[in-house]
Protein backbone atom coordinates (compact mmCIF):
# COMPACT_ATOMS: atom_id res chain seq x y z
CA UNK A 1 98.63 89.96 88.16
CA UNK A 2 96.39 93.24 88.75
CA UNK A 3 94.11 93.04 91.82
CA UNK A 4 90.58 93.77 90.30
CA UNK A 5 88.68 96.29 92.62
CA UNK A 6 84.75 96.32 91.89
CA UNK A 7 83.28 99.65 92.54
CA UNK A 8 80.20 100.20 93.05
CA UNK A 9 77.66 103.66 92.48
CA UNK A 10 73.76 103.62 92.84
CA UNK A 11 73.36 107.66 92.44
CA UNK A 12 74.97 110.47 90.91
CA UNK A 13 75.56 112.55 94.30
CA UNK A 14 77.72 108.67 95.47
CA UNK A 15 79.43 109.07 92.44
CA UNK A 16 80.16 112.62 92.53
CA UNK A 17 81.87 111.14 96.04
CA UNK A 18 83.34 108.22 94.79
CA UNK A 19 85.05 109.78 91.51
CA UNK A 20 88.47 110.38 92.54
CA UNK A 21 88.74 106.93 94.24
CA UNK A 22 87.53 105.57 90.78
CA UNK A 23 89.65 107.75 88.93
CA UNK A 24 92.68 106.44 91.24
CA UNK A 25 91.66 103.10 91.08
CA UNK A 26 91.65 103.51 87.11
CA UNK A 27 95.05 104.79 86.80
CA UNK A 28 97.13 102.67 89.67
CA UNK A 29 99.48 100.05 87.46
CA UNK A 30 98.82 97.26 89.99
CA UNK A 31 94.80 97.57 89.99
CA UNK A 32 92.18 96.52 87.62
CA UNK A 33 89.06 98.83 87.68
CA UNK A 34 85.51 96.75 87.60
CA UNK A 35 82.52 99.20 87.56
CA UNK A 36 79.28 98.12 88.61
CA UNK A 37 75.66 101.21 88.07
CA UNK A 38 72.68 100.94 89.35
CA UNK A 39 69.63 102.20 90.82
CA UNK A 40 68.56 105.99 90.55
CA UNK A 41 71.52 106.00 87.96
CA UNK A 42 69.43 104.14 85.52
CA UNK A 43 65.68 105.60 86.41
CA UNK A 44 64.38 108.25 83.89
CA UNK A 45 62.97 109.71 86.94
CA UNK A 46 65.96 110.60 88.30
CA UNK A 47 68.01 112.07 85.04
CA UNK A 48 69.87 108.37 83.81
CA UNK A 49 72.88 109.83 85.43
CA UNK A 50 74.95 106.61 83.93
CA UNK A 51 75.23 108.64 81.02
CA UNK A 52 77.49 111.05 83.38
CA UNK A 53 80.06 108.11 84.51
CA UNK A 54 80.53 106.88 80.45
CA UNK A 55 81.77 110.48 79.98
CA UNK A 56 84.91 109.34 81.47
CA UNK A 57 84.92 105.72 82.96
CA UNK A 58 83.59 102.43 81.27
CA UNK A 59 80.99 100.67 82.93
CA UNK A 60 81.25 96.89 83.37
CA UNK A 61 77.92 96.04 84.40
CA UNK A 62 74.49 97.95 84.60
CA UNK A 63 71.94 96.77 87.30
CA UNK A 64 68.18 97.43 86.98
CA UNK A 65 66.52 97.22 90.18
CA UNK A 66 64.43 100.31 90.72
CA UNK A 67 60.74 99.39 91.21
CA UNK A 68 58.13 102.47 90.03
CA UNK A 69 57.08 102.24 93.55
CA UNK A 70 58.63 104.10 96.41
CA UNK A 71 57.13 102.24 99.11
CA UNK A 72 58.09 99.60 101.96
CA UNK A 73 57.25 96.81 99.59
CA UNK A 74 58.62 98.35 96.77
CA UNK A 75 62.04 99.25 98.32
CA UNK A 76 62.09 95.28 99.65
CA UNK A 77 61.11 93.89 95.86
CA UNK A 78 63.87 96.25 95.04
CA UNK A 79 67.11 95.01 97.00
CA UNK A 80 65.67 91.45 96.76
CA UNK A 81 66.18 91.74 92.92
CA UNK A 82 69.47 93.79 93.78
CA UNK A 83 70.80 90.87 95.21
CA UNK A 84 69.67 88.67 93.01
CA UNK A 85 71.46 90.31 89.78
CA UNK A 86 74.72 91.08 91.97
CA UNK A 87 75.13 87.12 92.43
CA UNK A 88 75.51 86.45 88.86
CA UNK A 89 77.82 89.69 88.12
CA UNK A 90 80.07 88.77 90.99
CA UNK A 91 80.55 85.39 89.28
CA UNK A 92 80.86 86.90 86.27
CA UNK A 93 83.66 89.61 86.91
CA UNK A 94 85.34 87.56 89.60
CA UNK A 95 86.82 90.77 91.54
CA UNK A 96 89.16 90.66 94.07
CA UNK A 97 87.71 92.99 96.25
CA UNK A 98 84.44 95.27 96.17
CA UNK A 99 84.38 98.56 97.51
CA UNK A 100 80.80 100.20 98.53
CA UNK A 101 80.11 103.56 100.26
CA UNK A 102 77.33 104.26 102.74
CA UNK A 103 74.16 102.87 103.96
CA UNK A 104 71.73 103.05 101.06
CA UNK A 105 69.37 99.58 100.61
CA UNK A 106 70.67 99.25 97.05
CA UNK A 107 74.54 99.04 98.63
CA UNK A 108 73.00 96.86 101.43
CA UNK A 109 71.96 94.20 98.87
CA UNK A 110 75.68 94.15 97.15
CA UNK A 111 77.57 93.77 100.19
CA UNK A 112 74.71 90.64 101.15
CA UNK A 113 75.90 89.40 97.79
CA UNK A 114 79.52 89.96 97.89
CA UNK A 115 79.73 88.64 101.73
CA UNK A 116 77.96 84.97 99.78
CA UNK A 117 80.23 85.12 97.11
CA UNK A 118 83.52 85.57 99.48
CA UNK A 119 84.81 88.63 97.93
CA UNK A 120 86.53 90.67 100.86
CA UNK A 121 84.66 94.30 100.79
CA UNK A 122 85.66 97.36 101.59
CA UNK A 123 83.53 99.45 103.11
CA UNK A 124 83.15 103.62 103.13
CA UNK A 125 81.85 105.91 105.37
CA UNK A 126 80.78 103.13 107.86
CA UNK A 127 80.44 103.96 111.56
CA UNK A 128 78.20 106.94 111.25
CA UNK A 129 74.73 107.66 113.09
CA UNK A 130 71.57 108.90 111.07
CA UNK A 131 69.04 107.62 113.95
CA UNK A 132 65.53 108.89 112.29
CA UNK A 133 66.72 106.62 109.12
CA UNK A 134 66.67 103.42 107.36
CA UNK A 135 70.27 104.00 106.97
CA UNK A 136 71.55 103.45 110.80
CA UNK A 137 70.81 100.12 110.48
CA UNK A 138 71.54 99.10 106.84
CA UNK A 139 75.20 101.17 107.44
CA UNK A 140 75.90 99.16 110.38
CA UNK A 141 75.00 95.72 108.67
CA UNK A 142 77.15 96.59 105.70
CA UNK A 143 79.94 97.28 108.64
CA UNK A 144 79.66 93.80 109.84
CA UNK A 145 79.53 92.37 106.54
CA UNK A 146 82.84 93.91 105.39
CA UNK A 147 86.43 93.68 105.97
CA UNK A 148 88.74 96.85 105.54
CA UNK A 149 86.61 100.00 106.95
CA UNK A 150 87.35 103.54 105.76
CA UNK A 151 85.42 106.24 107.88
CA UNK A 152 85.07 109.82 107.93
CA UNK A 153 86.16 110.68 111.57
CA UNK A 154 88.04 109.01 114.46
CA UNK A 155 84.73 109.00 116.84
CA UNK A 156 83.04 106.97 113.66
CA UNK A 157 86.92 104.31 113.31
CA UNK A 158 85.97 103.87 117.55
CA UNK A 159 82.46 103.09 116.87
CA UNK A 160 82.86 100.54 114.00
CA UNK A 161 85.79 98.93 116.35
CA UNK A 162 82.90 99.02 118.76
CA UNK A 163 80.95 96.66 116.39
CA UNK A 164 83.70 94.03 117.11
CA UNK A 165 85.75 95.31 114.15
CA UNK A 166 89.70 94.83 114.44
CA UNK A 167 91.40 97.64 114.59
CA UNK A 168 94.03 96.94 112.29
CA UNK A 169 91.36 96.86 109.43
CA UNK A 170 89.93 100.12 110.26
CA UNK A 171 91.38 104.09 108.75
CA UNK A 172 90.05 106.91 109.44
CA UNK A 173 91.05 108.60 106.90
CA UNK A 174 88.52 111.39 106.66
CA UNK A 175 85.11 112.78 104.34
CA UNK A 176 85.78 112.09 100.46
CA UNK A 177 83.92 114.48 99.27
CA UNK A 178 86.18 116.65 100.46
CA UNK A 179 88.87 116.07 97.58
CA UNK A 180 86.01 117.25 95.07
CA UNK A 181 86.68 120.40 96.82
CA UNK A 182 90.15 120.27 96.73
CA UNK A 183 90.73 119.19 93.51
CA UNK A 184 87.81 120.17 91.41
CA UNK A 185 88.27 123.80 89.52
CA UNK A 186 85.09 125.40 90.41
CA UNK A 187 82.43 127.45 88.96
CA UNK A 188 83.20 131.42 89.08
CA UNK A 189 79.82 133.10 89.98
CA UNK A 190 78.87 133.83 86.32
CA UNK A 191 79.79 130.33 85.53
CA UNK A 192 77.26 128.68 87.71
CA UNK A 193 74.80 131.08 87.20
CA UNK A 194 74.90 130.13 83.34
CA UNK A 195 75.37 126.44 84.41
CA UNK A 196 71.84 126.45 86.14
CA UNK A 197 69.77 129.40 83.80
CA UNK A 198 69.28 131.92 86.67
CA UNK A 199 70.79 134.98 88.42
CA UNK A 200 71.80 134.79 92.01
CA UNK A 201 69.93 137.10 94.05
CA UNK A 202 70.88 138.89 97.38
CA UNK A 203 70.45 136.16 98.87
CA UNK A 204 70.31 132.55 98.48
CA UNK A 205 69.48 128.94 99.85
CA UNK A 206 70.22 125.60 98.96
CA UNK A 207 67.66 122.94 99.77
CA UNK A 208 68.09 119.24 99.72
CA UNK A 209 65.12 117.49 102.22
CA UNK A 210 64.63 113.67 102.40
CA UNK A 211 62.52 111.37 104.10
CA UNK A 212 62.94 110.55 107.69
CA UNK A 213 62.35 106.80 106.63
CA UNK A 214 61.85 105.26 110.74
CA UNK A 215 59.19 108.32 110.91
CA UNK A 216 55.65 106.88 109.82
CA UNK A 217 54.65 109.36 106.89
CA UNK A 218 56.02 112.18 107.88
CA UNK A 219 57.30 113.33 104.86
CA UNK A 220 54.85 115.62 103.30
CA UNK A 221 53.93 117.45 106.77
CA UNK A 222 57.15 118.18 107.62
CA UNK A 223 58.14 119.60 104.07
CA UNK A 224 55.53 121.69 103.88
CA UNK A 225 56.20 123.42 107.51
CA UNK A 226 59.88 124.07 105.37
CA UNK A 227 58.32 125.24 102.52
CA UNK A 228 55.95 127.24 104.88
CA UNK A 229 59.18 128.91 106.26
CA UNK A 230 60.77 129.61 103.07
CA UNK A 231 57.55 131.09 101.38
CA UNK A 232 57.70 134.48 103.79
CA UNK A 233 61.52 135.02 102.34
CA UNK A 234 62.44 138.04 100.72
CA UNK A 235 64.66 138.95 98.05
CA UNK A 236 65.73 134.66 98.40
CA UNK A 237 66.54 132.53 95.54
CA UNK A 238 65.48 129.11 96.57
CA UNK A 239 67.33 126.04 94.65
CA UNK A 240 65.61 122.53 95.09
CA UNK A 241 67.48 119.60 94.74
CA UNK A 242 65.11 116.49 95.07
CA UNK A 243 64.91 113.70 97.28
CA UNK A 244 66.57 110.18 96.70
CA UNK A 245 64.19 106.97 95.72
CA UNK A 246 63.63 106.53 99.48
CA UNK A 247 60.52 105.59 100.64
CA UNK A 248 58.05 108.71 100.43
CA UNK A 249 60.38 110.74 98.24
CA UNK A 250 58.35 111.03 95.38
CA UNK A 251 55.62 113.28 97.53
CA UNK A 252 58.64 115.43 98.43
CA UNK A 253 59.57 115.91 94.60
CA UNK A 254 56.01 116.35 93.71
CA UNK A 255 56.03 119.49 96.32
CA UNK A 256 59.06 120.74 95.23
CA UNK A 257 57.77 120.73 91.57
CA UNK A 258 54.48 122.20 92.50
CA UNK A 259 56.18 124.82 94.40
CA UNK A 260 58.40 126.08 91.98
CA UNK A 261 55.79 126.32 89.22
CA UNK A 262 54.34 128.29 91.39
CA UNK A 263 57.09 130.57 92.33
CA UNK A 264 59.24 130.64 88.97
CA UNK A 265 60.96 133.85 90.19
CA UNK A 266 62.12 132.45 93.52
CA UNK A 267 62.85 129.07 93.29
CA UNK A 268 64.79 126.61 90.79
CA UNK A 269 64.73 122.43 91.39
CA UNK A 270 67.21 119.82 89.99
CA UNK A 271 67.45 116.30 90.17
CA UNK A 272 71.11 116.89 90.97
CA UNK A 273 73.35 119.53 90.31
CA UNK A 274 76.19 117.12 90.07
CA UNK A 275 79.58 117.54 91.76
CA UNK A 276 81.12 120.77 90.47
CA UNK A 277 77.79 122.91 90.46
CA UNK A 278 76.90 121.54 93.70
CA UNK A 279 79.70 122.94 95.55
CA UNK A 280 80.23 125.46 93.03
CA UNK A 281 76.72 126.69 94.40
CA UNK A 282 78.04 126.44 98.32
CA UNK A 283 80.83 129.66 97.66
CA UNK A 284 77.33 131.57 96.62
CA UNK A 285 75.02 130.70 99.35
CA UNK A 286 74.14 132.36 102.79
CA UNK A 287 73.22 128.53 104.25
CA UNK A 288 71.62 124.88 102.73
CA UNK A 289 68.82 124.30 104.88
CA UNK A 290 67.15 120.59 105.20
CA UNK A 291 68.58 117.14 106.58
CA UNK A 292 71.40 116.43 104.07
CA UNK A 293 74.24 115.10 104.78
CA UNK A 294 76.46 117.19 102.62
CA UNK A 295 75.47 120.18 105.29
CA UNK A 296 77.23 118.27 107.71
CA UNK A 297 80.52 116.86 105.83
CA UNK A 298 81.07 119.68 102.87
CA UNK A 299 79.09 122.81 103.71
CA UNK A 300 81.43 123.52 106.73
CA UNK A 301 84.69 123.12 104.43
CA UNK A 302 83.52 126.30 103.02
CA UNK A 303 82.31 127.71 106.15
CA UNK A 304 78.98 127.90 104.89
CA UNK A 305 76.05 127.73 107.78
CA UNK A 306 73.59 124.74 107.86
CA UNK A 307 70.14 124.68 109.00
CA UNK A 308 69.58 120.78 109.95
CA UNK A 309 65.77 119.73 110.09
CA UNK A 310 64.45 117.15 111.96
CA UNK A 311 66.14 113.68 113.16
CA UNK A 312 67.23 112.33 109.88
CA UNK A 313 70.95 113.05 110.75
CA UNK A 314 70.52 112.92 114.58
CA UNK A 315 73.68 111.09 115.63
CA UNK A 316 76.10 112.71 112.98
CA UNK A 317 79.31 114.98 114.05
CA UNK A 318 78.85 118.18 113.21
CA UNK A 319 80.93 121.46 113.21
CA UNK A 320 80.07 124.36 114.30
CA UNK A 321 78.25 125.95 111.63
CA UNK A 322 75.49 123.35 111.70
CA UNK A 323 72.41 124.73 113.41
CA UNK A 324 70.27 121.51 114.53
CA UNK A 325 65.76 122.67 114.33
CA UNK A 326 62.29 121.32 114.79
CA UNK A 327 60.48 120.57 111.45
CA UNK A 328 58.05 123.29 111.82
CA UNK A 329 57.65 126.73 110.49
CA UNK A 330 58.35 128.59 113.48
CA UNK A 331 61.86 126.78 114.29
CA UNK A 332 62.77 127.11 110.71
CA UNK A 333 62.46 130.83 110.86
CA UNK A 334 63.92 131.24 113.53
CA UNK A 335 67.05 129.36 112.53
CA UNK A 336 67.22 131.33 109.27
CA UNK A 337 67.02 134.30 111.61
CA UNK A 338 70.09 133.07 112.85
CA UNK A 339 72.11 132.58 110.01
CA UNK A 340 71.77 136.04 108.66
CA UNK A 341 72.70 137.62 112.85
CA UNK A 342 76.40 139.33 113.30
CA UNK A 343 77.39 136.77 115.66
CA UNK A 344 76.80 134.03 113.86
CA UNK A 345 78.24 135.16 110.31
CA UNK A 346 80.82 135.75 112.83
CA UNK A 347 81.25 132.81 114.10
CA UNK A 348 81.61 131.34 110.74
CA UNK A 349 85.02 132.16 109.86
CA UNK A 350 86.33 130.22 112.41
CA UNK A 351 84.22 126.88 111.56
CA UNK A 352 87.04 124.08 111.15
CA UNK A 353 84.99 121.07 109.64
CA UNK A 354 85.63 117.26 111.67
CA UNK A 355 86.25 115.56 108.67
CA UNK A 356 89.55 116.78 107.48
CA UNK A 357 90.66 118.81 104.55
CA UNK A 358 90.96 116.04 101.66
CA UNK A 359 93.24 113.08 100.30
CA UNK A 360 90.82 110.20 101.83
CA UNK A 361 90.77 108.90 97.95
CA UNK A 362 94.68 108.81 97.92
CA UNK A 363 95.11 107.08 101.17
CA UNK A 364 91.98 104.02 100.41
CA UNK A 365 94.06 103.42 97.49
CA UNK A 366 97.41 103.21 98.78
CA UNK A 367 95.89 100.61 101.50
CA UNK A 368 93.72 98.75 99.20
CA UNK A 369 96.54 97.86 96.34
CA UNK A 370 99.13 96.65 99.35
CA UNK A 371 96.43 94.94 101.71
CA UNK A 372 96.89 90.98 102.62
CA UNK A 373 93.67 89.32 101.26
CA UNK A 374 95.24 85.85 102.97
CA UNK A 375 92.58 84.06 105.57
CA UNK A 376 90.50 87.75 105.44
CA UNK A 377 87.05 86.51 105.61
CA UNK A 378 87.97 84.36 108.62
CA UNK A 379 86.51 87.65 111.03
CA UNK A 380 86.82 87.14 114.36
CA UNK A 381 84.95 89.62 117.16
CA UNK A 382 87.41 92.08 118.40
CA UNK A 383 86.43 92.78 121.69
CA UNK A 384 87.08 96.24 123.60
CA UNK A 385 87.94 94.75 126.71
CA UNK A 386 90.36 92.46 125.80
CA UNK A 387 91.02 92.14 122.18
């Protein structure tokens, strides 16, 4: 009998992380793919990417549970109603195991659901920091609610042992989006410039800015010190890619959109690129400049320089390239100053990123398909000092 893995994606940048895993999952004889969408994948507002997971994969079950509101409330209402549609899919679909990636609160609600239901779940990407967020705690709850662990470094495998996590249930087996960039055929130059309607100039910055969601409002001050910083550019193309349904991300797409209608010959915004133009777009630019993760895990595979605002990924290992700043004008310039100096660009070629060169997808799937689900949810707290 097949062992039915339930996957689950909330966003189209997840998916665009989770798609070889899925793909893998899909083709291994001995597994039975169950594929679970929800959140910003179903929300007009953020482009119904669902649409771009039917292109290849069938989708099992679709879960609305995006409120129009981006608030505290709204974001509670939201995984409350998560949770409650995840316990009657789990009954339904009966998987053997559920595999979820991150610390977003929509993937915080199916892991509450999946731990109720006793499905063992496997867990992505756990182990991480992001102290000025929401995430740091909602990624380490997830961790202690699941019971295979996958993560991205071997500092982030010793921290989620730290969390009393046994050690035989925890690989590091590196970042996945890394095998996009192994395995995807990307973009030439003229390619992606047709792919997003605009010429690269001389040069060119990628920015992806989200809320720091422990900060109290924060949001639209310290976007508009970046945009302050990016307004004195020369000769710059500026592409936007907007902020997730966190709370206060709607004033930073509201900015974003008001700034580029402002400066159409500068500056370009997307929902989201999607996979293969996003790091398509990475071999073109001279840095991507916010609080992103993808600055820290795939910009340095292509030794591309990040400028890293603010506290949103405080915590994080980073390589080399990454060049941590103040959310205000004057540090922002400054750091762009940086990126375009001799030593730096310098300094760039020999950037080795921390989390690997690829094959995490391959490895989760080799583990997952042989794994002994016998007595699993029986956890016990592994202590460091004596096991």
């Amino acid at each position: 009998m097949k062992r039915k893995i339930c996957v689950i994606t909330g966003s189209r940048a997840e998916f665009g992380l989770l798609y070889w895993l899925i793909r893998g999952v899909k083709e291994e004889p001995t597994l039975q793919l169950q594929l679970i969408v929800m959140g910003m994948h179903l929300s007009p507002e953020f482009g119904m990417t669902y649409r771009v997971v039917e292109q290849e994969f069938t989708i099992d079950k679709k879960i609305e549970m995006l409120l129009s509101s981006d608030s505290s409330v709204g974001i509670s209402k939201s995984i409350g109603l998560a949770q409650i549609s995840f316990a009657e899919v789990f009954q339904d679909l009966n998987p053997d195991m559920v595999v979820v990636l991150g610390d977003r609160f929509e993937i915080f609600a199916a892991a509450s659901a999946a731990m109720i239901a006793k499905i063992p779940i496997v867990h992505l990407h756990g182990g991480e920091t992001t102290e000025g967020a929401i995430d740091e705690s909602l990624r380490h709850c997830i961790t202690k609610m699941s019971h295979f662990h996958f993560t991205a470094t071997e500092e982030y495998k010793n921290r989620v042992i730290q969390l009393g996590e046994h050690p035989s249930r925890v690989y590091n087996v590196g970042g996945l989006g890394l095998d996009n960039i192994q395995k995807l055929q990307l973009l030439n130059q003229a390619e992606f410039e047709d792919s997003i309607g605009v010429k690269l100039q001389r040069k060119n910055l990628l920015i992806t800015f989200h809320p720091v969601t422990l900060e109290d409002n924060t949001s639209e001050k310290h976007f508009q010190e970046l945009l302050d910083a990016l307004d004195s550019l020369q000769d710059t193309l500026l592409i936007f890619t907007k902020a997730n349904a966190d709370n206060n991300g709607r004033i930073i797409n509201q900015m974003i959109d008001a700034y580029c209608s402002r400066n159409v010959q500068k500056s370009i915004a997307f929902h989201s690129l999607g996979s293969l133009r996003f790091l398509s777009a990475l071999q073109y630019m001279d840095a991507m400049v916010g609080n992103s993760s993808s600055g820290l895990i795939e910009a340095p595979a292509f030794k591309l320089a990040t400028i890293n605002i603010g506290d949103r990924q405080k915590g994080r290992v980073k390589a080399k390239s990454v060049l941590d700043c103040a959310p205000n004008k004057a540090a922002v310039q400054a750091a762009i100053r940086s990126v375009y100096s001799v030593g730096f660009q310098a300094e760039l070629q020999q950037v080795d990123s921390p989390y690997g060169t690829g094959g995490a997808s391959a490895t989760i799937i080799d583990i997952i398909k042989k794994v002994n689900l016998k007595d699993i949810l029986q956890k016990k707290f592994y202590n460091l000092d004596r096991g």
